[in-house]
C-alpha atoms as a PDB file:
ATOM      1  CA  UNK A   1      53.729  27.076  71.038  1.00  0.00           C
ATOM      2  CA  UNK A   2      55.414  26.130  74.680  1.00  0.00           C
ATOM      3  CA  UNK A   3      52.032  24.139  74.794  1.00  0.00           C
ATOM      4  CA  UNK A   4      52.283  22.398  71.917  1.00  0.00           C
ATOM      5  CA  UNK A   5      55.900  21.307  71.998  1.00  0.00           C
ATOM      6  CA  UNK A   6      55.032  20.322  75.521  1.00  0.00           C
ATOM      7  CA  UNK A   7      51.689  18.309  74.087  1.00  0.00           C
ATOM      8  CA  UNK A   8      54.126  16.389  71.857  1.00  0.00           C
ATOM      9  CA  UNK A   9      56.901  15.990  74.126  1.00  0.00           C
ATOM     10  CA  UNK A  10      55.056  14.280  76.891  1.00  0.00           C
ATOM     11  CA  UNK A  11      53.054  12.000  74.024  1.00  0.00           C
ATOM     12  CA  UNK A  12      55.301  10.895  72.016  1.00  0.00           C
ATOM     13  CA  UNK A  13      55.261   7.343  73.141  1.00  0.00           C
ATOM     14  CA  UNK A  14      51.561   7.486  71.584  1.00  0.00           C
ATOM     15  CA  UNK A  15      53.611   9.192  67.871  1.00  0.00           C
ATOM     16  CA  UNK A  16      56.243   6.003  68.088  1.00  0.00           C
ATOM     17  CA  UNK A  17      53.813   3.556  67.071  1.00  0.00           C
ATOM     18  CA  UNK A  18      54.699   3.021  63.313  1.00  0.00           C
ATOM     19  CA  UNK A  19      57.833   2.878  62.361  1.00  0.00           C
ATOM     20  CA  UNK A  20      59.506   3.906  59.039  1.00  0.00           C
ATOM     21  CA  UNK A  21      60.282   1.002  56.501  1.00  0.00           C
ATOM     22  CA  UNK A  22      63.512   2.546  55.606  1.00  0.00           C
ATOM     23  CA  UNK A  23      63.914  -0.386  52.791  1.00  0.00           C
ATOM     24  CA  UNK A  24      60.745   0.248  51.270  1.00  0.00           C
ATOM     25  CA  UNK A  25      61.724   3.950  51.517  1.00  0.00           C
ATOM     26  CA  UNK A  26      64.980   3.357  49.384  1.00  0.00           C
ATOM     27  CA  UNK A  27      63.032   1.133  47.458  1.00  0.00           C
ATOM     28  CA  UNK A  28      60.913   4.122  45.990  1.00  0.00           C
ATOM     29  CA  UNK A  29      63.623   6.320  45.530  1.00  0.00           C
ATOM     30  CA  UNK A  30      65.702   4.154  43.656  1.00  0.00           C
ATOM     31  CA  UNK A  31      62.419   3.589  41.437  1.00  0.00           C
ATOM     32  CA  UNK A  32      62.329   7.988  41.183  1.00  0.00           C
ATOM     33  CA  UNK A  33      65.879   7.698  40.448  1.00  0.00           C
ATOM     34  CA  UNK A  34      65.698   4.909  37.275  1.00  0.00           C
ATOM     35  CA  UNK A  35      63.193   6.216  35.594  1.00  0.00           C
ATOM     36  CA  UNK A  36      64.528   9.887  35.749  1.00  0.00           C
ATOM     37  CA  UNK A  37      67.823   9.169  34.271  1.00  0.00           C
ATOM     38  CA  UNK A  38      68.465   6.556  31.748  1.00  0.00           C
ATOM     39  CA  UNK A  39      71.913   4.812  32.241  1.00  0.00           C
ATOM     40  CA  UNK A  40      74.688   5.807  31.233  1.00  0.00           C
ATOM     41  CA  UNK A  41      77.802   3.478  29.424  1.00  0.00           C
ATOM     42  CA  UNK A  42      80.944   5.554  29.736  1.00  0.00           C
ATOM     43  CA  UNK A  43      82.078   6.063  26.084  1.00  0.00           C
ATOM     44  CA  UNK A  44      85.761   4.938  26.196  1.00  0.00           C
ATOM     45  CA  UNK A  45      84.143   1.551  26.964  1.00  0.00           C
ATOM     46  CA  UNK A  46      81.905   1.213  23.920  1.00  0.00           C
ATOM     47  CA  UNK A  47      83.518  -0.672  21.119  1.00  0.00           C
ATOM     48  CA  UNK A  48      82.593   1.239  18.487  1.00  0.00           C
ATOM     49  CA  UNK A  49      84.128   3.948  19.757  1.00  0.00           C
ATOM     50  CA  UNK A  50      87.498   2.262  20.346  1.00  0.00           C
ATOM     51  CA  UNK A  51      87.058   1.063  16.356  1.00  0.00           C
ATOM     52  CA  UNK A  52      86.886   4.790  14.982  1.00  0.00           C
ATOM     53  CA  UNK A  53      89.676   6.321  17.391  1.00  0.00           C
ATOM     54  CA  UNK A  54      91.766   3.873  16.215  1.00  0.00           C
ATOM     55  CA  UNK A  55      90.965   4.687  12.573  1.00  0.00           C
ATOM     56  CA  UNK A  56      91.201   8.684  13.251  1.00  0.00           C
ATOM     57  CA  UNK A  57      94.764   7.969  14.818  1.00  0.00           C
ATOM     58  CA  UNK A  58      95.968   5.936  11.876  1.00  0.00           C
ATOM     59  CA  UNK A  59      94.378   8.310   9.581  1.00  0.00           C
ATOM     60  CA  UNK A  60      96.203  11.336  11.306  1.00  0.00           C
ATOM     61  CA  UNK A  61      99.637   9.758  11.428  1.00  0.00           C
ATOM     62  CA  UNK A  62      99.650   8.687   7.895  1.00  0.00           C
ATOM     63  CA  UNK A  63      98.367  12.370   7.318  1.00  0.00           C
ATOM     64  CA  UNK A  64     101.337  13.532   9.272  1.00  0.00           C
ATOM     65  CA  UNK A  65     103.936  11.594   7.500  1.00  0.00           C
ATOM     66  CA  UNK A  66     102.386  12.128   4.268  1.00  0.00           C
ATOM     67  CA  UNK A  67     102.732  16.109   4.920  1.00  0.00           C
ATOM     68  CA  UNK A  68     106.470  16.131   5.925  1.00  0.00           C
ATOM     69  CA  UNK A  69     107.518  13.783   3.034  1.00  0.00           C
ATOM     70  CA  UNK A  70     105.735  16.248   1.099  1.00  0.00           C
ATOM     71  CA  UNK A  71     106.916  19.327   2.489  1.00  0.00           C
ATOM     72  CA  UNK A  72     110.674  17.922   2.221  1.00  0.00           C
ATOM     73  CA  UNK A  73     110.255  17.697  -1.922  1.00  0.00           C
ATOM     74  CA  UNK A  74     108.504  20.876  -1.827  1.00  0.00           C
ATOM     75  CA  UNK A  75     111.376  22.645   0.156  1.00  0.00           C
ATOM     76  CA  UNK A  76     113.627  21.374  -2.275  1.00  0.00           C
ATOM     77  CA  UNK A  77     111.969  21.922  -5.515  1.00  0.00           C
ATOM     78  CA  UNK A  78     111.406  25.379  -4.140  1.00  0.00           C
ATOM     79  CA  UNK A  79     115.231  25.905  -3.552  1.00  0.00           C
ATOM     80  CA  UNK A  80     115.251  24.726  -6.807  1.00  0.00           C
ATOM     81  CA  UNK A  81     112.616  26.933  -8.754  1.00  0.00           C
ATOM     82  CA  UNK A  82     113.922  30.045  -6.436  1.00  0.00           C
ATOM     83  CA  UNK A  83     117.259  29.306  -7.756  1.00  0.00           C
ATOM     84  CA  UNK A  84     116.561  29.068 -11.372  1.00  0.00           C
ATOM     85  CA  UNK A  85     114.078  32.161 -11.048  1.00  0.00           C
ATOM     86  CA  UNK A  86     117.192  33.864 -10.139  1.00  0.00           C
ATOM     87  CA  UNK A  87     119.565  32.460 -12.646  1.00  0.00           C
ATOM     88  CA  UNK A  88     116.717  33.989 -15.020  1.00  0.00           C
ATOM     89  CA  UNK A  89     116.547  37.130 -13.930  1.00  0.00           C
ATOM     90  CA  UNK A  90     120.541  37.835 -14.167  1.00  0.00           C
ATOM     91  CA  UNK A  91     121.028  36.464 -17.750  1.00  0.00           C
ATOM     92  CA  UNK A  92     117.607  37.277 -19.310  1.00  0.00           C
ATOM     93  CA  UNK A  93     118.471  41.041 -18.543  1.00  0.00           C
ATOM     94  CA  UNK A  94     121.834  40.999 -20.342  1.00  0.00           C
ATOM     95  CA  UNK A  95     120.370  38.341 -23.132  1.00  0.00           C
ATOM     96  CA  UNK A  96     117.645  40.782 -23.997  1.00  0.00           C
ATOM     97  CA  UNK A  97     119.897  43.759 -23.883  1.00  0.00           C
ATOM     98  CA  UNK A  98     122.507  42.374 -26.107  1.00  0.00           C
ATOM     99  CA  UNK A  99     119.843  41.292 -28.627  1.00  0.00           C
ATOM    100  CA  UNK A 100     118.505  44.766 -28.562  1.00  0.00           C
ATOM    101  CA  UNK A 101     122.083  45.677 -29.487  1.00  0.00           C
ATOM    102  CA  UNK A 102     122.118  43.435 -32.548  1.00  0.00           C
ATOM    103  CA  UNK A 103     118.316  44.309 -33.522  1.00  0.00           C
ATOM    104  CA  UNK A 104     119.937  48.137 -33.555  1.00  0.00           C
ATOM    105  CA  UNK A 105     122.919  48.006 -35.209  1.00  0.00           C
ATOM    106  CA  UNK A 106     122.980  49.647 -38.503  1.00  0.00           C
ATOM    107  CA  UNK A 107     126.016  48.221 -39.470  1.00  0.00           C
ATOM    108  CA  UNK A 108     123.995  44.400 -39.772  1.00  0.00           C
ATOM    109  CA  UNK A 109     121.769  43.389 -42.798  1.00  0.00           C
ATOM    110  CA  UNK A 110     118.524  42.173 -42.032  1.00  0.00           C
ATOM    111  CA  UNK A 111     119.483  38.866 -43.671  1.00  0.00           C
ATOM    112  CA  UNK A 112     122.370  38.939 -40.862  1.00  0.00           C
ATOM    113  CA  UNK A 113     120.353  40.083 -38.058  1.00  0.00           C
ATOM    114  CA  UNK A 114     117.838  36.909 -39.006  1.00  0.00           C
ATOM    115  CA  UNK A 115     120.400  34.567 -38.969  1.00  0.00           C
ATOM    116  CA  UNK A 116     121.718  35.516 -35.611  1.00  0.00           C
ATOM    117  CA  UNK A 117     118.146  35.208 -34.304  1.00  0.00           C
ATOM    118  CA  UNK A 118     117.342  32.008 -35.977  1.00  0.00           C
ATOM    119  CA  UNK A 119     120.331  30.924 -33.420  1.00  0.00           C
ATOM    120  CA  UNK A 120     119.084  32.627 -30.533  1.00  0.00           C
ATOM    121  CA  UNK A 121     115.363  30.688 -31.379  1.00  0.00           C
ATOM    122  CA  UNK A 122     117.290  27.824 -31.700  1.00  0.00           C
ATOM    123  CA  UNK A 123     118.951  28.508 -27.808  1.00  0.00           C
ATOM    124  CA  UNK A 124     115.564  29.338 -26.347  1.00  0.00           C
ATOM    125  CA  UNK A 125     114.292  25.839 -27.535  1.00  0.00           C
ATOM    126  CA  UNK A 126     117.372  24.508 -25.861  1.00  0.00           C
ATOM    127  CA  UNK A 127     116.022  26.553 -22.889  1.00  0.00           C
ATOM    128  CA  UNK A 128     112.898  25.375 -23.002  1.00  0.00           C
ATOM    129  CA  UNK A 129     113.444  21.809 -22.973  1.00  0.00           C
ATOM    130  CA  UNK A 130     116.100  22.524 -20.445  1.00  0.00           C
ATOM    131  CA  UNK A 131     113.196  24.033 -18.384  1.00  0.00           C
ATOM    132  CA  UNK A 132     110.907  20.893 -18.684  1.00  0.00           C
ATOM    133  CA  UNK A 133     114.151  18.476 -17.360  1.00  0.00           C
ATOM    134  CA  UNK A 134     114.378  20.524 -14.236  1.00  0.00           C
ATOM    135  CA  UNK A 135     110.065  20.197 -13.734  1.00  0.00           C
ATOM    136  CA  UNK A 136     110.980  16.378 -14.008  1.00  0.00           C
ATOM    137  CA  UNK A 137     113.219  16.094 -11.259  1.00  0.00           C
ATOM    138  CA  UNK A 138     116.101  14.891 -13.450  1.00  0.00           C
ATOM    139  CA  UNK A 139     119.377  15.904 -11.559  1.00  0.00           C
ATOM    140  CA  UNK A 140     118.953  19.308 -10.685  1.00  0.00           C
ATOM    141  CA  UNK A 141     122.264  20.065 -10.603  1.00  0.00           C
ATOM    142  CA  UNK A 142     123.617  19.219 -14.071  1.00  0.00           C
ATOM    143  CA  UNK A 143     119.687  20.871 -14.944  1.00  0.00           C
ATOM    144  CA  UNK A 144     121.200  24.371 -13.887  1.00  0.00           C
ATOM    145  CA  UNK A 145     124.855  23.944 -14.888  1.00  0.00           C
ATOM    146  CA  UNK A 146     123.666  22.845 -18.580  1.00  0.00           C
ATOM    147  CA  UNK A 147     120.716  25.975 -18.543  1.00  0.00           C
ATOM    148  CA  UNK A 148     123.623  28.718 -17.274  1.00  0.00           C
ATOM    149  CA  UNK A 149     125.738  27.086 -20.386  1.00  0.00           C
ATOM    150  CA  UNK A 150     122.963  28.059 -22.282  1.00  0.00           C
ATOM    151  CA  UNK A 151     122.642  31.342 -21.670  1.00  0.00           C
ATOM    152  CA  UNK A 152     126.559  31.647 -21.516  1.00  0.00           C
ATOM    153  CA  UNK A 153     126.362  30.672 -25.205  1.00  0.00           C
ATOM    154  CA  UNK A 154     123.729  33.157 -25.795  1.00  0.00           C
ATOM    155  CA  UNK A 155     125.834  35.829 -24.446  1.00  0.00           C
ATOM    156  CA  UNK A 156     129.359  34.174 -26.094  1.00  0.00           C
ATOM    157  CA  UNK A 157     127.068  34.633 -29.413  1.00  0.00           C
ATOM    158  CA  UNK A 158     126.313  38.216 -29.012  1.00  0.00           C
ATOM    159  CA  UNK A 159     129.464  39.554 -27.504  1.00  0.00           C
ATOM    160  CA  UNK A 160     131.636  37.561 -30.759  1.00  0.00           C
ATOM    161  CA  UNK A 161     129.262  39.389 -33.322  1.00  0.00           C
ATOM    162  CA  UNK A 162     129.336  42.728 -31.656  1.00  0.00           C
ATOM    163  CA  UNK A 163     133.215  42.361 -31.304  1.00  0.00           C
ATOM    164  CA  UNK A 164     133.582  41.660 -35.251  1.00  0.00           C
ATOM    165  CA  UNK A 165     131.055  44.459 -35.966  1.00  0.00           C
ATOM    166  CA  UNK A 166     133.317  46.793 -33.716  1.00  0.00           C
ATOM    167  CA  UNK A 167     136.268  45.509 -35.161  1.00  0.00           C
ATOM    168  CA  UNK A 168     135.341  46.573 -38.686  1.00  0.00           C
ATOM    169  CA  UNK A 169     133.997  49.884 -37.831  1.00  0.00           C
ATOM    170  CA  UNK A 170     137.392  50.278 -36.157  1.00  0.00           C
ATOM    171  CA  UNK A 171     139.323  49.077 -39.550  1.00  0.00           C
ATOM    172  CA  UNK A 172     136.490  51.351 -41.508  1.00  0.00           C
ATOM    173  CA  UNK A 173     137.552  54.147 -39.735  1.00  0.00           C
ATOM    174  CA  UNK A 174     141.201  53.829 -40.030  1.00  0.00           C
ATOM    175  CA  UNK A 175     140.977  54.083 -43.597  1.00  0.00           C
ATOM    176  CA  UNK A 176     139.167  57.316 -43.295  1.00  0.00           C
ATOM    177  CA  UNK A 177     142.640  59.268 -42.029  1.00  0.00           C
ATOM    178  CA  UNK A 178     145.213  57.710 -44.140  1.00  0.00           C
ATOM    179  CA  UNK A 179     147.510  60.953 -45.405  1.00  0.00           C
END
């Protein structure tokens, strides 16, 4: 190869006839380049695009409100519904206890016992419709205060009519020992 190299070195003047046409060169690979790759818009600069983010913002802020105004009434109404599931619980257990009491007693006619539970129907009604105020958002408060009076009637009811019945079994029984 010392030959060669030497061949080339000593004629090169004779290789250094043409020249490159480095124009038409870029030229060509500008053409390569174009038809390889198709151009490309950057997408924050297409209209269109800027049209739907904007709607997909609004859309998620007015989601975003519309979730923690609703979350704020559910919180509430849950505080709500918790607190009247407990008022339930306490008083239904000593409401259903006491009218087990009455349903018992021996000492009550059945005519008796019907009347008292006509009044306890009559309460549960009360209840009821109590119940359906408090679903309708109408002041909460006086809701629970006026369903606790309720059931504090209920109870008033029961405990009265099992005083009087103990109260003549007492008298009853005194009458058994006179000497």
């Amino acid at each position: 190869m010392d030959q060669f190299e030497k061949n080339i070195r000593e004629n090169k003047s004779v290789f250094d006839d043409q020249k490159a046409d480095r124009a038409k060169m870029w030229a060509h690979i500008e053409a390569e380049l174009n038809s390889n790759q198709p151009k490309v818009i950057p997408l924050w600069k297409s209209p269109m695009l800027r049209i739907a983010a904007s709607i997909v913002l609004v859309i998620g802020i007015l989601g975003l409100i519309g979730v923690s105004a609703y979350s704020g009434v559910t919180a509430e109404t849950n505080y709500v519904s918790q607190e009247l599931q407990d008022i339930d619980m306490h008083y239904q257990g000593l409401v259903s206890y006491q009218v087990q009491l009455v349903k018992s007693n021996q000492q009550l006619s059945e005519s008796d016992k019907e009347e008292f539970l006509s009044f306890m129907v009559e309460l549960d009604k009360e209840y009821q419709q109590l119940k359906i105020e408090m679903q309708n958002n109408l002041d909460n408060e006086l809701v629970l205060e006026a369903i606790i009076g309720n059931y504090k009637k209920r109870i008033e009811l029961i405990e009265n009519l099992l005083q009087q019945l103990n109260e003549s079994k007492i008298k009853d029984e005194d009458y058994g020992y006179t000497l």
